[in-house]
N, C-alpha and C. Protein backbone atom coordinates (compact mmCIF):
# COMPACT_ATOMS: atom_id res chain seq x y z
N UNK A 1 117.72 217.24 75.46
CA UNK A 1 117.40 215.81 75.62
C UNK A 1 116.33 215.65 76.70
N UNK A 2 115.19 215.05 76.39
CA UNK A 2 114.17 214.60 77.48
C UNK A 2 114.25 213.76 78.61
N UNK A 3 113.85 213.95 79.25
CA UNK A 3 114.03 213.04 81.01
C UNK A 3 114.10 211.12 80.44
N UNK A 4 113.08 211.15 79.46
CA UNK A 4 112.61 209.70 79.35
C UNK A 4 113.80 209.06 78.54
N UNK A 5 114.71 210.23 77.76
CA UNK A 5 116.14 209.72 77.15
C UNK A 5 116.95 208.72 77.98
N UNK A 6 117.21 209.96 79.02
CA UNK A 6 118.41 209.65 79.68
C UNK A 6 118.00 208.44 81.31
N UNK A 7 116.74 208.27 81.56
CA UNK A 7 116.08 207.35 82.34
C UNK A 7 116.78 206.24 82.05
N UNK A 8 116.46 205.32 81.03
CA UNK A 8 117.39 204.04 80.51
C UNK A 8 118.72 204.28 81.13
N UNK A 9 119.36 205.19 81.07
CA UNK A 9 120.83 204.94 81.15
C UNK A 9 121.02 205.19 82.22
N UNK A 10 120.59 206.17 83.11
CA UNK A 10 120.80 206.07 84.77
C UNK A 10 120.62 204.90 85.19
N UNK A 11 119.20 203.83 84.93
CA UNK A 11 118.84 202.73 85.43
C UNK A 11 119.85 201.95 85.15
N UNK A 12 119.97 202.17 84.07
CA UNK A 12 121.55 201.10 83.36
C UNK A 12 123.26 201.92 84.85
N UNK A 13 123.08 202.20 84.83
CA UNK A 13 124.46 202.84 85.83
C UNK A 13 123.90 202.75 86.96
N UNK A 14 122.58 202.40 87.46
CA UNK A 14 122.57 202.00 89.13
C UNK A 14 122.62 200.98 89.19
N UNK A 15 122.41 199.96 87.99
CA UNK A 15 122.45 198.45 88.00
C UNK A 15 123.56 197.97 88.31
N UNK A 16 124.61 198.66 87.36
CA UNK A 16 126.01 198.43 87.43
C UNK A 16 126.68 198.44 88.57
N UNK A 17 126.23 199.40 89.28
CA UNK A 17 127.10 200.20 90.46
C UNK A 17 126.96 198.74 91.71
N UNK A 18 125.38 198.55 91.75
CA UNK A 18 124.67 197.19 92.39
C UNK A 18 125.69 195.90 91.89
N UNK A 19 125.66 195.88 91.02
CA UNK A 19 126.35 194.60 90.59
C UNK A 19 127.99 194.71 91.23
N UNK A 20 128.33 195.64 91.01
CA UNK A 20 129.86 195.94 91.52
C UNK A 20 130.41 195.84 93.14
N UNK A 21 128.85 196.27 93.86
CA UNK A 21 129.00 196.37 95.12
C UNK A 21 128.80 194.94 95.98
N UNK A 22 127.86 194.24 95.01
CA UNK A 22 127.57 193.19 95.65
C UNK A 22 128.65 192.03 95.24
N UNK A 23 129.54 192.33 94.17
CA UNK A 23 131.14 191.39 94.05
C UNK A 23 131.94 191.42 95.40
N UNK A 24 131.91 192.95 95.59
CA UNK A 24 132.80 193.19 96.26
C UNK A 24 131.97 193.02 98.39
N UNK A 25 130.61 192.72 97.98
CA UNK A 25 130.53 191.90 99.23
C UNK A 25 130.89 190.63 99.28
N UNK A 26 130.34 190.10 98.41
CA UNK A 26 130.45 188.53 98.44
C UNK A 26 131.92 187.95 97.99
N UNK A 27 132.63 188.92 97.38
CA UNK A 27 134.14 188.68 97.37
C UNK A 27 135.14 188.71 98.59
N UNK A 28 134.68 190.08 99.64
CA UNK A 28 135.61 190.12 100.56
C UNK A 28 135.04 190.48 101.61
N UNK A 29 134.89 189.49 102.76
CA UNK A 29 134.02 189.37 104.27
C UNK A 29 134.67 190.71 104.51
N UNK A 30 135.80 191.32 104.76
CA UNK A 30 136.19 192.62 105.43
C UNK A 30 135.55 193.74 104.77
N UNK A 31 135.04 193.05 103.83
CA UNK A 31 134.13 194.47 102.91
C UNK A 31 132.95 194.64 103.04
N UNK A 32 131.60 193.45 103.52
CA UNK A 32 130.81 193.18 103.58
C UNK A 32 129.91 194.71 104.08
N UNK A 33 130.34 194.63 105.67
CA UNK A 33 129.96 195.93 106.40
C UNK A 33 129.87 196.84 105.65
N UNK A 34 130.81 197.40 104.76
CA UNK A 34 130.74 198.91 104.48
C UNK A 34 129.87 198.95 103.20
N UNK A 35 130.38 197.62 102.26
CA UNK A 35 129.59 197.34 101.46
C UNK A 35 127.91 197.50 101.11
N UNK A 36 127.21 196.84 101.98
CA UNK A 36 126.03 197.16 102.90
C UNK A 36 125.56 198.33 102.92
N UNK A 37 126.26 199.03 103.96
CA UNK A 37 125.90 200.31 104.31
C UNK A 37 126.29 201.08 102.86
N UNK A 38 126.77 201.10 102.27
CA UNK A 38 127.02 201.90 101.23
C UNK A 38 125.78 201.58 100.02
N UNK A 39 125.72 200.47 99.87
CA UNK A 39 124.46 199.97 98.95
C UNK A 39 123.54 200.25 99.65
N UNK A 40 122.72 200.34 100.74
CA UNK A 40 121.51 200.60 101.23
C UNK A 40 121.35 202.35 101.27
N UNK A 41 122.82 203.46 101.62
CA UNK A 41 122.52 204.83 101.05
C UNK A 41 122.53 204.62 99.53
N UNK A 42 122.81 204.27 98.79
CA UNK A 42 122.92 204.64 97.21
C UNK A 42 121.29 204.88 96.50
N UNK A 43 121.15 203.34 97.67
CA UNK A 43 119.79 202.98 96.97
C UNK A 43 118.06 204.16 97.60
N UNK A 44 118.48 204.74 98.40
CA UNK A 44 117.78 205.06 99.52
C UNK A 44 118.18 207.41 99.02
């Protein structure tokens, strides 16, 4: 399988991961912090 296959679907699973992290900031202030820091290594 070629790089340009499987591209779509990584992008598709970092989106997700983003979307999940940022519920769970804006869902729970005690989460915010780690939240954060965890989304800024993922992305980085």
């Amino acid at each position: 399988m070629a790089v340009n296959d499987t591209q779509p679907l990584i992008s598709h699973l970092i989106e997700l991961r983003k979307r999940l992290m940022y519920s769970l900031i804006f869902s729970s202030s005690g989460f915010s912090g780690f939240g954060l820091f965890f989304l800024t290594i993922s992305i980085n």
